[in-house]
PDB file of N, CA and C in Angstrom:
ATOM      1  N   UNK A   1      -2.518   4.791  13.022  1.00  0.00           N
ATOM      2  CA  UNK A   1      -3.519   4.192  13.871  1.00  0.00           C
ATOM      3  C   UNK A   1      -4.924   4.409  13.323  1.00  0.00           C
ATOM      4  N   UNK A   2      -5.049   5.753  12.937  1.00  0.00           N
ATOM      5  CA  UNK A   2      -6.779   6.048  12.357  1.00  0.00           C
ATOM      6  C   UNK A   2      -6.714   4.951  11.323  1.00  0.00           C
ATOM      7  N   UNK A   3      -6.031   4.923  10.159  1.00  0.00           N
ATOM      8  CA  UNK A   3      -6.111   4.137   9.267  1.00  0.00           C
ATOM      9  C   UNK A   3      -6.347   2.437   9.328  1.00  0.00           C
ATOM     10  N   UNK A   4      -5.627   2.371  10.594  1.00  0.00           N
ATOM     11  CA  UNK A   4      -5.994   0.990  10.631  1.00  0.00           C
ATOM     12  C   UNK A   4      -6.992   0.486  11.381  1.00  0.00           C
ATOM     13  N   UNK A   5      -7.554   1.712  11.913  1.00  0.00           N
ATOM     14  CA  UNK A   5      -9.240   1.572  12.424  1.00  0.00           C
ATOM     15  C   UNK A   5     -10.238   1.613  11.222  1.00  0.00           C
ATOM     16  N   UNK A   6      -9.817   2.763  10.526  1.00  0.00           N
ATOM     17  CA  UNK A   6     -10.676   2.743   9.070  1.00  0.00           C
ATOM     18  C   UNK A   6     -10.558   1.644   8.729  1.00  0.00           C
ATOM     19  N   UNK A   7      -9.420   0.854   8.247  1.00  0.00           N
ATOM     20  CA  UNK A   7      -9.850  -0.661   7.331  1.00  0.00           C
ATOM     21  C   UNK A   7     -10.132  -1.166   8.392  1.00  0.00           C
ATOM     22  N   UNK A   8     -10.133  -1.752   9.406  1.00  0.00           N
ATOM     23  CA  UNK A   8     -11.010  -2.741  10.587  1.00  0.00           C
ATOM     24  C   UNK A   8     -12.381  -2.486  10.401  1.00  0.00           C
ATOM     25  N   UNK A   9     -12.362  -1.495  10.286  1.00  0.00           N
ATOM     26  CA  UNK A   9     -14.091  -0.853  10.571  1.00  0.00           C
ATOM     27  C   UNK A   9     -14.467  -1.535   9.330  1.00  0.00           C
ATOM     28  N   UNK A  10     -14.375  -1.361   8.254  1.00  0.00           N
ATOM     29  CA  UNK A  10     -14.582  -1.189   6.697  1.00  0.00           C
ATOM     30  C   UNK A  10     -14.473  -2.751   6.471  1.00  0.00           C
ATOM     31  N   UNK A  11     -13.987  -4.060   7.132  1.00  0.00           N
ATOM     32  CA  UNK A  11     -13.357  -5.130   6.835  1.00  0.00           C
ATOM     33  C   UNK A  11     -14.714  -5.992   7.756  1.00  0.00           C
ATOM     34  N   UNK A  12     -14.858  -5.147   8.909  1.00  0.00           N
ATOM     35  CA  UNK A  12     -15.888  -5.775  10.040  1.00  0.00           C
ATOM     36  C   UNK A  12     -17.143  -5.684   9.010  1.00  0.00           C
ATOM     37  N   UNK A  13     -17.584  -4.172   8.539  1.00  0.00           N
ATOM     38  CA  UNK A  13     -18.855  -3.761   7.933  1.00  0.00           C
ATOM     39  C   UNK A  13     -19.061  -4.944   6.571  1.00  0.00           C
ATOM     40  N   UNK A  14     -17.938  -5.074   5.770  1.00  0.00           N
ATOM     41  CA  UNK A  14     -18.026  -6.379   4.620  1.00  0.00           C
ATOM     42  C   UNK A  14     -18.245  -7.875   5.357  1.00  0.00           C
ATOM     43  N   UNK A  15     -17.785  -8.399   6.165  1.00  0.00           N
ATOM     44  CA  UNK A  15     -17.571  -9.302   6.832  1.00  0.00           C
ATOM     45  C   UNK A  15     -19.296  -9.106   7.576  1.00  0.00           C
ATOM     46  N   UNK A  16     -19.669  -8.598   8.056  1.00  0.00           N
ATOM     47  CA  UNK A  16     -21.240  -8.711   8.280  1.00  0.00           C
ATOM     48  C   UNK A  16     -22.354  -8.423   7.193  1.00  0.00           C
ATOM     49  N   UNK A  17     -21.815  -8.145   6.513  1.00  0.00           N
ATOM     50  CA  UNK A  17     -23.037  -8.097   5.339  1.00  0.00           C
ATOM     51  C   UNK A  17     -23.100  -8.849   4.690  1.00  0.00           C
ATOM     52  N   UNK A  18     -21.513  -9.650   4.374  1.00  0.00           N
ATOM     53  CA  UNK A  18     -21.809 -11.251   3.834  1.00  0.00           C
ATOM     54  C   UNK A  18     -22.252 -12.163   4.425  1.00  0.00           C
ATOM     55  N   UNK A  19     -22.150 -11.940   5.931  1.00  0.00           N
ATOM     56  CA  UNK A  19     -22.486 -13.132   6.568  1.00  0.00           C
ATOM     57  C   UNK A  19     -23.633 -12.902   7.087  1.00  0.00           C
ATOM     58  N   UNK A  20     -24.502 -11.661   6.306  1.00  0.00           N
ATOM     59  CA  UNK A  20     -25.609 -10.804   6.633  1.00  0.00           C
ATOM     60  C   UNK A  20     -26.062 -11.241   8.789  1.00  0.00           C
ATOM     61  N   UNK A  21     -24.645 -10.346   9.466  1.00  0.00           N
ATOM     62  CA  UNK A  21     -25.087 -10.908  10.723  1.00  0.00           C
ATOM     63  C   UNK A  21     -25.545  -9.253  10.937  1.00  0.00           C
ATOM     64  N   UNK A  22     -25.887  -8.980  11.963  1.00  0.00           N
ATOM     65  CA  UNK A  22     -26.531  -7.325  12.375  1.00  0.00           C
ATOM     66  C   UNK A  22     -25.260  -6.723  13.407  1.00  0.00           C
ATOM     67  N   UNK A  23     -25.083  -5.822  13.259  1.00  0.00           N
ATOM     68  CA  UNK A  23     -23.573  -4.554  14.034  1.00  0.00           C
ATOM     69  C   UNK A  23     -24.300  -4.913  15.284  1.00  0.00           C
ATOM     70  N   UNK A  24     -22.954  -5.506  15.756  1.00  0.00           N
ATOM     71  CA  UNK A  24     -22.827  -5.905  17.659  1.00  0.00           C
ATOM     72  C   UNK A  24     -23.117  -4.598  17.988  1.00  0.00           C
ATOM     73  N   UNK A  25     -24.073  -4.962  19.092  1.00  0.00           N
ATOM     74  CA  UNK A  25     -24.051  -3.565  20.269  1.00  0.00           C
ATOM     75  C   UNK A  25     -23.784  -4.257  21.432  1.00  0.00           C
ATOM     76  N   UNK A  26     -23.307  -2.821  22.505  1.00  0.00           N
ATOM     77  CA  UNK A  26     -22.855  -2.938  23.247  1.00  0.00           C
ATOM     78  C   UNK A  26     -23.493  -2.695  24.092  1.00  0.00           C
ATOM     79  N   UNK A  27     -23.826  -2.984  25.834  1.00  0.00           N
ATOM     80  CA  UNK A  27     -24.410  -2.098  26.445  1.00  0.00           C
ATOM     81  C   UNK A  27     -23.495  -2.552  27.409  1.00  0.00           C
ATOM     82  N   UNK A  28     -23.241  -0.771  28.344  1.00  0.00           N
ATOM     83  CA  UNK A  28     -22.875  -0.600  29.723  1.00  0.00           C
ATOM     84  C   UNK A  28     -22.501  -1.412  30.525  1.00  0.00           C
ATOM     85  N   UNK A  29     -21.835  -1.891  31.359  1.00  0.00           N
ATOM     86  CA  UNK A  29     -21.920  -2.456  32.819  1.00  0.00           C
ATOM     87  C   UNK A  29     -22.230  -1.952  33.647  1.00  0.00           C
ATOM     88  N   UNK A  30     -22.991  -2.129  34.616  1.00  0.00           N
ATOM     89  CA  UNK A  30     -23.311  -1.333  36.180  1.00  0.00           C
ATOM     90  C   UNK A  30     -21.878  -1.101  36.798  1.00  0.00           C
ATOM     91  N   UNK A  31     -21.971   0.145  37.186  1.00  0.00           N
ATOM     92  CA  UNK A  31     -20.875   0.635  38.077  1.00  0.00           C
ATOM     93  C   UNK A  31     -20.756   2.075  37.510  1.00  0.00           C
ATOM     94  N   UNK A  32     -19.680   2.875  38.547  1.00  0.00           N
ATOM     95  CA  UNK A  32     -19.366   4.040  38.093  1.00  0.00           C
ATOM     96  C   UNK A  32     -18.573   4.517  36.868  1.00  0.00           C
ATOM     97  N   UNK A  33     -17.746   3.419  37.021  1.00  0.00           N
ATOM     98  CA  UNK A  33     -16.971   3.735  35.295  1.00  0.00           C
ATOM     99  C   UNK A  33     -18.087   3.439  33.822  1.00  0.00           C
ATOM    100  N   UNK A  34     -18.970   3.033  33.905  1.00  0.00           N
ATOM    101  CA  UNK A  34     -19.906   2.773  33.470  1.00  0.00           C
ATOM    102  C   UNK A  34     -20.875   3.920  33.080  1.00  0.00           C
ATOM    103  N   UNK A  35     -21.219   4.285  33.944  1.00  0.00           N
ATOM    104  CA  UNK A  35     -22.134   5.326  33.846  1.00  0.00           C
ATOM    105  C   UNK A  35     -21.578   6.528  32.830  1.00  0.00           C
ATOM    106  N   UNK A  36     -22.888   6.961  32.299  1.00  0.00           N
ATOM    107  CA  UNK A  36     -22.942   7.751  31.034  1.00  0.00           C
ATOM    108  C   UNK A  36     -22.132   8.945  31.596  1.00  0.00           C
ATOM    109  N   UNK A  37     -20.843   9.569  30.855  1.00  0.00           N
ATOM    110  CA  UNK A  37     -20.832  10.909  31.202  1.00  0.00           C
ATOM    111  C   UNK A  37     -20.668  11.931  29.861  1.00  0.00           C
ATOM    112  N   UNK A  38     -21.048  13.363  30.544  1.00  0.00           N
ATOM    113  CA  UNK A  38     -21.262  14.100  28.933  1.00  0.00           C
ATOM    114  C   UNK A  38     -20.044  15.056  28.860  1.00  0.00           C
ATOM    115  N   UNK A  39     -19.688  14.870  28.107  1.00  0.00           N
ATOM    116  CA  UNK A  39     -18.332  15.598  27.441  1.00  0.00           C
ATOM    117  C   UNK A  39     -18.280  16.628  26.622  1.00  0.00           C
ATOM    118  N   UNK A  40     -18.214  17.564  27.053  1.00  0.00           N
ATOM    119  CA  UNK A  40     -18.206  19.562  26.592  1.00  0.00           C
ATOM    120  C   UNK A  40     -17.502  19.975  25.870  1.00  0.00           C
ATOM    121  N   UNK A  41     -16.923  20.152  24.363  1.00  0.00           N
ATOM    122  CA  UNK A  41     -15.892  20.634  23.686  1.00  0.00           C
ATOM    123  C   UNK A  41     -16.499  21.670  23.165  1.00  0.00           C
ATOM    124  N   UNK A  42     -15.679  22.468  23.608  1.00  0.00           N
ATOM    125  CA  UNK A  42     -15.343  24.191  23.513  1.00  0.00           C
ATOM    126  C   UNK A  42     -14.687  24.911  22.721  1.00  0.00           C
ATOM    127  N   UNK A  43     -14.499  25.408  22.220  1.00  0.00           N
ATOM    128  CA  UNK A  43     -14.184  26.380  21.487  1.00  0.00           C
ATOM    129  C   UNK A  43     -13.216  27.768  21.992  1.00  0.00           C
ATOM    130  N   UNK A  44     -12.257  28.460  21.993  1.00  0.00           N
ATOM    131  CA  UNK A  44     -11.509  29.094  22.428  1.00  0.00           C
ATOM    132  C   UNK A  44     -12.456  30.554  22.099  1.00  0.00           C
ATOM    133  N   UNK A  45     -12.057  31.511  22.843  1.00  0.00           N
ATOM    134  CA  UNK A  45     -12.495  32.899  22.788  1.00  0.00           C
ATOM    135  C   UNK A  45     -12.181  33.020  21.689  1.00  0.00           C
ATOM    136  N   UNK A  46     -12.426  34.511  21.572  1.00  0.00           N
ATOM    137  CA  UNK A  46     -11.710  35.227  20.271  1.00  0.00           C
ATOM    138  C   UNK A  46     -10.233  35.735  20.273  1.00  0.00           C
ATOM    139  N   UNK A  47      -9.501  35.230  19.856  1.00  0.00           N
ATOM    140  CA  UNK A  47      -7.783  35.396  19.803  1.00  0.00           C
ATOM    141  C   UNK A  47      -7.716  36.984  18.590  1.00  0.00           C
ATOM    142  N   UNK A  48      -6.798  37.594  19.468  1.00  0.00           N
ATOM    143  CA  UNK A  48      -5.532  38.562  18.650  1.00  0.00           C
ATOM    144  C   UNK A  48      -5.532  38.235  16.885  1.00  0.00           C
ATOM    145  N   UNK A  49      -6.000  37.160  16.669  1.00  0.00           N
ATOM    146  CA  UNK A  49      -5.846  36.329  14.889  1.00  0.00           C
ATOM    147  C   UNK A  49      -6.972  36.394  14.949  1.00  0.00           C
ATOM    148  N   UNK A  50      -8.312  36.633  15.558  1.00  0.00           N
ATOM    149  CA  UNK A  50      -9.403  36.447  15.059  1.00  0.00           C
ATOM    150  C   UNK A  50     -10.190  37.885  14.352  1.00  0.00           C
ATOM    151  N   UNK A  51      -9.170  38.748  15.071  1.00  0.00           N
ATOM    152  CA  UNK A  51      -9.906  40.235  15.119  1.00  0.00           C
ATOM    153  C   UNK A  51      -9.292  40.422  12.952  1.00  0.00           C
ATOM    154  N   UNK A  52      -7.983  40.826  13.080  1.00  0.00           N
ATOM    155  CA  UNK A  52      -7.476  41.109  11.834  1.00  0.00           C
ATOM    156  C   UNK A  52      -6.136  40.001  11.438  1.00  0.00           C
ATOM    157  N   UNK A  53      -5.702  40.150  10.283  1.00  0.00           N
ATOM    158  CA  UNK A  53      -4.833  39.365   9.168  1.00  0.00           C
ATOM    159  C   UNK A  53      -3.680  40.005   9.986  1.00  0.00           C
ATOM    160  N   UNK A  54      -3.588  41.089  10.592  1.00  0.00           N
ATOM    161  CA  UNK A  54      -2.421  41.565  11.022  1.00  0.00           C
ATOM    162  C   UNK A  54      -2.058  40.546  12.452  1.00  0.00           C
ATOM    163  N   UNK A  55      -3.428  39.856  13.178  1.00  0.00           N
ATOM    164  CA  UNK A  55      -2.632  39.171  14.280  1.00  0.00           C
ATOM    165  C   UNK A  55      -2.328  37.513  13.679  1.00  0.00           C
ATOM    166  N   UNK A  56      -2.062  37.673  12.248  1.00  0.00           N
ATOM    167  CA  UNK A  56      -2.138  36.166  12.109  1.00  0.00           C
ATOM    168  C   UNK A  56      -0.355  36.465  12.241  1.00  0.00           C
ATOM    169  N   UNK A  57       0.346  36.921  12.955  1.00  0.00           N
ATOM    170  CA  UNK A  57       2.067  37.028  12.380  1.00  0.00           C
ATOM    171  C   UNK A  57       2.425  36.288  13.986  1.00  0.00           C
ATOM    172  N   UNK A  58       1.321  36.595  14.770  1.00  0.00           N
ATOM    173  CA  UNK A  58       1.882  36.508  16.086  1.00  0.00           C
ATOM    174  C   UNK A  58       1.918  34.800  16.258  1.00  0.00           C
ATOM    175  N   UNK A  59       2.509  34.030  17.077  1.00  0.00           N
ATOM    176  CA  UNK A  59       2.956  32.822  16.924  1.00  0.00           C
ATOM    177  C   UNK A  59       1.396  32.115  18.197  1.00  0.00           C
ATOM    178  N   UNK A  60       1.388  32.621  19.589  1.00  0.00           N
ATOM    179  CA  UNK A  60       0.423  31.679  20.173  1.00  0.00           C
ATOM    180  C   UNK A  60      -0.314  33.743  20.606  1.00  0.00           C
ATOM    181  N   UNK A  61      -1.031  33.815  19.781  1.00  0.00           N
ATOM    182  CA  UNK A  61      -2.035  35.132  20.139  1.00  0.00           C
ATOM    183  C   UNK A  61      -2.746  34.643  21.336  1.00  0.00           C
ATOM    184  N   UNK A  62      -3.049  35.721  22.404  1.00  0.00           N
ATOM    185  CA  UNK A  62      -3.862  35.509  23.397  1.00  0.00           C
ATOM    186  C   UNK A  62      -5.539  35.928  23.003  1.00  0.00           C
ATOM    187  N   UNK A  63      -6.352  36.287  23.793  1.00  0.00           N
ATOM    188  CA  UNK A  63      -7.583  36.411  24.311  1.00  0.00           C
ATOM    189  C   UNK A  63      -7.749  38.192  23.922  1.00  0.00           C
ATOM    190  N   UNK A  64      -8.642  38.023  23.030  1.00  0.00           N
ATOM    191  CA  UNK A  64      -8.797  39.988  23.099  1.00  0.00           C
ATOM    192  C   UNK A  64      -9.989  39.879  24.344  1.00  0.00           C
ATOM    193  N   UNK A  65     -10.411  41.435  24.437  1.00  0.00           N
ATOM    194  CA  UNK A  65     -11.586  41.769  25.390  1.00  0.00           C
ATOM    195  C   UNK A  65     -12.610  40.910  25.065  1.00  0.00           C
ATOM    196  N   UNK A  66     -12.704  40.844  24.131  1.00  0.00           N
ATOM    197  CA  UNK A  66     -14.282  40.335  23.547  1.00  0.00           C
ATOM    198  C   UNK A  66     -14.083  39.123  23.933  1.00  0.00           C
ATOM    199  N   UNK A  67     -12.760  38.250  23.988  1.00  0.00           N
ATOM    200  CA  UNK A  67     -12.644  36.770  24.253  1.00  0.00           C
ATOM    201  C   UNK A  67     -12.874  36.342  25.416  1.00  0.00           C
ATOM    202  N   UNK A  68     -11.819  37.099  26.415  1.00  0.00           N
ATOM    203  CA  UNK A  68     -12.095  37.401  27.741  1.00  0.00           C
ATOM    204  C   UNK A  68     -13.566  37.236  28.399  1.00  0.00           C
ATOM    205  N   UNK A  69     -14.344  38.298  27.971  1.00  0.00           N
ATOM    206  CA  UNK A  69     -15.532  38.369  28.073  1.00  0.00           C
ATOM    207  C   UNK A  69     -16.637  36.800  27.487  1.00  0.00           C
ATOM    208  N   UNK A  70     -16.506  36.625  26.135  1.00  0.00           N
ATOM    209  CA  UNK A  70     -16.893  35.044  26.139  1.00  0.00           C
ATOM    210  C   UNK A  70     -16.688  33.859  26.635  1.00  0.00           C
ATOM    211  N   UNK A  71     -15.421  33.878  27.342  1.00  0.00           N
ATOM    212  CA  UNK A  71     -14.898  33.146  28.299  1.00  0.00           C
ATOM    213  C   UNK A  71     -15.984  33.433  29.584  1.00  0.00           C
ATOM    214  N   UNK A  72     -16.446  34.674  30.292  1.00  0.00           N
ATOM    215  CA  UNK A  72     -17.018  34.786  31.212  1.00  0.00           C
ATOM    216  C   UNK A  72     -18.455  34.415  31.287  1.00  0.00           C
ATOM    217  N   UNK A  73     -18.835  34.861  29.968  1.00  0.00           N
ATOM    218  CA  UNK A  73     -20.161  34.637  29.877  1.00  0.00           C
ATOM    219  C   UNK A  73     -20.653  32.988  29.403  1.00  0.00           C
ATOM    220  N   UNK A  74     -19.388  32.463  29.131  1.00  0.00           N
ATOM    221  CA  UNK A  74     -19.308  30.941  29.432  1.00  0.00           C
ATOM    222  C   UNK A  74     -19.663  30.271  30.425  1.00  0.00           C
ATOM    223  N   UNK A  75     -18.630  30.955  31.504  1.00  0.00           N
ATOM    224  CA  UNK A  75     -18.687  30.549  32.652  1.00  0.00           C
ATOM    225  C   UNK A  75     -20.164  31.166  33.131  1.00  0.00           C
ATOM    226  N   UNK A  76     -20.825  31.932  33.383  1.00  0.00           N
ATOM    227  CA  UNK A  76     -22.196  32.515  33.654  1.00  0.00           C
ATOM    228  C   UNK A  76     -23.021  31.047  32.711  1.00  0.00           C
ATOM    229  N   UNK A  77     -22.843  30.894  31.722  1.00  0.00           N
ATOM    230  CA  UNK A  77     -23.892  29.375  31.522  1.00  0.00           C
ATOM    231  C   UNK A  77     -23.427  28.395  32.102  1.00  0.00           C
ATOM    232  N   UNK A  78     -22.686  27.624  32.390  1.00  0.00           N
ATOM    233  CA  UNK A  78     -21.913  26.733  32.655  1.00  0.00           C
ATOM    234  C   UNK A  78     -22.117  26.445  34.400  1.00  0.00           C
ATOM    235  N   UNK A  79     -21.990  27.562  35.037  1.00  0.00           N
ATOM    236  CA  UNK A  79     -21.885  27.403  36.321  1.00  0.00           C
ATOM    237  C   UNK A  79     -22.643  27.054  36.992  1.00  0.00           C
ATOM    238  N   UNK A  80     -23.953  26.137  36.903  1.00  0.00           N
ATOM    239  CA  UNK A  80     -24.467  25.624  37.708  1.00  0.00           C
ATOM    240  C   UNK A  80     -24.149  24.072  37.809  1.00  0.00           C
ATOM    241  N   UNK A  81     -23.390  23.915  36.694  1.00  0.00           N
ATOM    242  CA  UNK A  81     -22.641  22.392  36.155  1.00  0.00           C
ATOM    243  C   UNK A  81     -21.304  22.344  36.573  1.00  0.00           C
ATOM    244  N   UNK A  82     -20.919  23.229  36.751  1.00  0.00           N
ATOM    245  CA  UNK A  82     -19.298  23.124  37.257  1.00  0.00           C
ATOM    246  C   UNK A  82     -18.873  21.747  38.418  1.00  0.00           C
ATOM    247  N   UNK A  83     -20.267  22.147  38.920  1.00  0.00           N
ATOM    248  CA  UNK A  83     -20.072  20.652  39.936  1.00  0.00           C
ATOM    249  C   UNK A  83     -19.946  19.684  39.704  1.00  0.00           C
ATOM    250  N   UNK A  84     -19.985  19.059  38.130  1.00  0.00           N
ATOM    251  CA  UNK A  84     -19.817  17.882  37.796  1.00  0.00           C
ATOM    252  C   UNK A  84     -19.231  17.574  37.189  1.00  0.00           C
ATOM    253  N   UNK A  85     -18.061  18.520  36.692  1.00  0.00           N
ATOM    254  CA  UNK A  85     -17.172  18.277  36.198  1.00  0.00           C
ATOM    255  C   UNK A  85     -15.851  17.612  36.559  1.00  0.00           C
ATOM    256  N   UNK A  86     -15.388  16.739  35.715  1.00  0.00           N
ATOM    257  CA  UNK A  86     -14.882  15.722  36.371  1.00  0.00           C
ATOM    258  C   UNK A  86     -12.912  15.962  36.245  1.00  0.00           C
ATOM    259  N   UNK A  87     -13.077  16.837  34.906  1.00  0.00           N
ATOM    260  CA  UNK A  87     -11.989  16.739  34.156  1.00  0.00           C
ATOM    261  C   UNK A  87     -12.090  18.161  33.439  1.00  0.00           C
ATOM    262  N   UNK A  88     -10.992  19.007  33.127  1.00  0.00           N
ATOM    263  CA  UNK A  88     -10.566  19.902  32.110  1.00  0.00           C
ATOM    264  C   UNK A  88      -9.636  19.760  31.740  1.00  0.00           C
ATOM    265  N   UNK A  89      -9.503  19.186  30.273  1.00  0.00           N
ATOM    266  CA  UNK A  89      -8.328  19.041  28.852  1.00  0.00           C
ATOM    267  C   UNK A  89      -8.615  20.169  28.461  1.00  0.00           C
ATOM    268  N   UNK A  90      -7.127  20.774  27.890  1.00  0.00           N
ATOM    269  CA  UNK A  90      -7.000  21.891  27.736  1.00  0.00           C
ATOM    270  C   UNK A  90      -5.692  21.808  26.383  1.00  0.00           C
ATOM    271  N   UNK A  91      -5.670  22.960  25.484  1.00  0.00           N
ATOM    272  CA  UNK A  91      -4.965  22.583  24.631  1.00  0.00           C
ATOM    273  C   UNK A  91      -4.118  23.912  25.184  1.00  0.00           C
ATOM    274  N   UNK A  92      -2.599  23.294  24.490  1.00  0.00           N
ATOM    275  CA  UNK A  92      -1.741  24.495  25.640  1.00  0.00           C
ATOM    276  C   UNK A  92      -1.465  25.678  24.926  1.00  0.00           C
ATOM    277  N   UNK A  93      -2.369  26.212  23.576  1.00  0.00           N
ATOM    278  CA  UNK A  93      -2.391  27.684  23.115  1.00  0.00           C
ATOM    279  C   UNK A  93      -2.617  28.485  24.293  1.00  0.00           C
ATOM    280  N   UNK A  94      -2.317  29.959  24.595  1.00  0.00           N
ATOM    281  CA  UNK A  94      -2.386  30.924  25.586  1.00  0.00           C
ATOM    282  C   UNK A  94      -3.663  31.118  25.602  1.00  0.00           C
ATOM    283  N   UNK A  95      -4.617  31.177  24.240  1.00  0.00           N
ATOM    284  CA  UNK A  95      -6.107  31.450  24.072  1.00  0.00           C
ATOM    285  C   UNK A  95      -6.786  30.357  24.691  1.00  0.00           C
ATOM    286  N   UNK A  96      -6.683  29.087  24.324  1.00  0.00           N
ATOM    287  CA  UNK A  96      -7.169  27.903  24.812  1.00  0.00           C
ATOM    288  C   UNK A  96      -6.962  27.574  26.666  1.00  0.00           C
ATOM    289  N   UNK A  97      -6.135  28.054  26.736  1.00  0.00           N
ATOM    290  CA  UNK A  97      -6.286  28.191  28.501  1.00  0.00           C
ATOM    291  C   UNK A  97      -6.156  29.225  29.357  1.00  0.00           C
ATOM    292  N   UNK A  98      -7.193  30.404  28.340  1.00  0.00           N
ATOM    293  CA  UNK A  98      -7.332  31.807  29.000  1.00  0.00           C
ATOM    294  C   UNK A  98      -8.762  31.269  28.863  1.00  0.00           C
ATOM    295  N   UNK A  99      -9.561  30.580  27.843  1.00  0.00           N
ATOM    296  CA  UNK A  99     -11.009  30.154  27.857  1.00  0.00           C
ATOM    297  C   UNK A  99     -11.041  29.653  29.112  1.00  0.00           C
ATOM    298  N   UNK A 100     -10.537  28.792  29.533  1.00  0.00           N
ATOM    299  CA  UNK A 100     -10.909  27.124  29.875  1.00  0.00           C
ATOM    300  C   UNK A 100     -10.769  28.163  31.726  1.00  0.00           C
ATOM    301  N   UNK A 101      -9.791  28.899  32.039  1.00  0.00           N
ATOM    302  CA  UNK A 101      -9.474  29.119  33.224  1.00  0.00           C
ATOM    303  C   UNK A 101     -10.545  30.253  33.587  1.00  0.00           C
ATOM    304  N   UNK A 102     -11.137  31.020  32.364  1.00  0.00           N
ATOM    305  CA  UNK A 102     -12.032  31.773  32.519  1.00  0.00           C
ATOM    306  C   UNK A 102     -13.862  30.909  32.784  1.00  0.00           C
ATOM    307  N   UNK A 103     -13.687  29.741  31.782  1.00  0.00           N
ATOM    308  CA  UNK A 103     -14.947  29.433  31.606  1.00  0.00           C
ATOM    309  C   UNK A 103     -15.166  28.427  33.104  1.00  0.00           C
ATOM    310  N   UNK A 104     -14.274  28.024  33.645  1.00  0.00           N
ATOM    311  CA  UNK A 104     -14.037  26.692  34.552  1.00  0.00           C
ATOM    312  C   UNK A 104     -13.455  27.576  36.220  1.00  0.00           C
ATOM    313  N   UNK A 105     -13.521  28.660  36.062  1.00  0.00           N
ATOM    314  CA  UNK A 105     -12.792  29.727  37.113  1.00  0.00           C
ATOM    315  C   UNK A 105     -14.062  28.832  38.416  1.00  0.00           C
ATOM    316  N   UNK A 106     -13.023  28.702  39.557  1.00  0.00           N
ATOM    317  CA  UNK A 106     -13.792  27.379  40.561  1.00  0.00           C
ATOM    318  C   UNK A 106     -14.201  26.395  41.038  1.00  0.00           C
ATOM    319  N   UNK A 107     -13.423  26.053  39.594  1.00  0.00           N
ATOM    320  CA  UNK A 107     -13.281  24.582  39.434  1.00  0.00           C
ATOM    321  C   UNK A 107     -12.782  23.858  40.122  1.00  0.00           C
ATOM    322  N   UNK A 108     -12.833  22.456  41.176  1.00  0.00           N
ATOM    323  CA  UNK A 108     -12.266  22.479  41.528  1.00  0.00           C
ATOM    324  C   UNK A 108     -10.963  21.323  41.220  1.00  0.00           C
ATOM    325  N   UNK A 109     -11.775  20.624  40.002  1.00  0.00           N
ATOM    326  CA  UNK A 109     -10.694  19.310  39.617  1.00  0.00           C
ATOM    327  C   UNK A 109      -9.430  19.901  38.626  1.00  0.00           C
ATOM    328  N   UNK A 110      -8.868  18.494  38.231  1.00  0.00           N
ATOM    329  CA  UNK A 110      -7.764  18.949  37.610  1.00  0.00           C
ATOM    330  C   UNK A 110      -7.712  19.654  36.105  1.00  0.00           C
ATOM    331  N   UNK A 111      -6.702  19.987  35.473  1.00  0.00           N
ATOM    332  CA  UNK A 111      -6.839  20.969  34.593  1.00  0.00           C
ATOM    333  C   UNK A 111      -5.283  20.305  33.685  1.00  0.00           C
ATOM    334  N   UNK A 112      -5.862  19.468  33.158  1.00  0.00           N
ATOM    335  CA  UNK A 112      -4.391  18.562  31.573  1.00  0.00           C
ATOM    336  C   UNK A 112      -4.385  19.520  30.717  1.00  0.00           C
ATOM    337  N   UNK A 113      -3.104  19.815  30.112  1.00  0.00           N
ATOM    338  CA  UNK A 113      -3.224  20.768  29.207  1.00  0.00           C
ATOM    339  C   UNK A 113      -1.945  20.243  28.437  1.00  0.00           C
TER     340      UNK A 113
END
């Protein structure tokens, strides 16, 4: 699928430069699906594999203290925005949704993982 966006893309970009026309833009429709929303990608704490070579054996490493803790102090920035959050995707490593449940703790929408 990427690939056949790459040549579309790459086929559109030749195809307007010969026909020297200018890259369509798009704008919005009024309504709620419409409206701009901003999208947060995160980063997981610090995992069991992040500390030493010795936790790279373990298969889905969790959250050390220190992760735990960045997870919280996530949530301490984050939390005056929590209210507008619409959505939490979550990747289903043990680390990746020890962040997300730490950083999003009150959340009250759903949680895909």
């Amino acid at each position: 699928r990427i690939t056949c966006l790459v040549i579309q893309n790459l086929v559109d970009k030749a195809v307007r430069k010969f026909k020297g026309t200018p890259r369509r833009t798009y704008v919005a429709k009024k309504g709620a699906l419409a409206a701009s929303k901003r999208v947060l990608f995160i980063r997981h704490g610090q995992g069991m594999h992040n500390v030493s070579m010795l936790g790279w054996y373990l298969i889905d490493p969790p959250l050390t203290e220190k992760g735990e803790g960045q997870a919280k102090a996530l949530h301490e920035r984050i939390k005056d925005e929590i209210g507008d959050v619409e959505l939490v995707v979550c990747s289903p490593l043990m680390r990746a949704m020890q962040t997300a449940l730490g950083a999003f703790e009150g959340c009250k929408v759903p949680f895909h993982v």
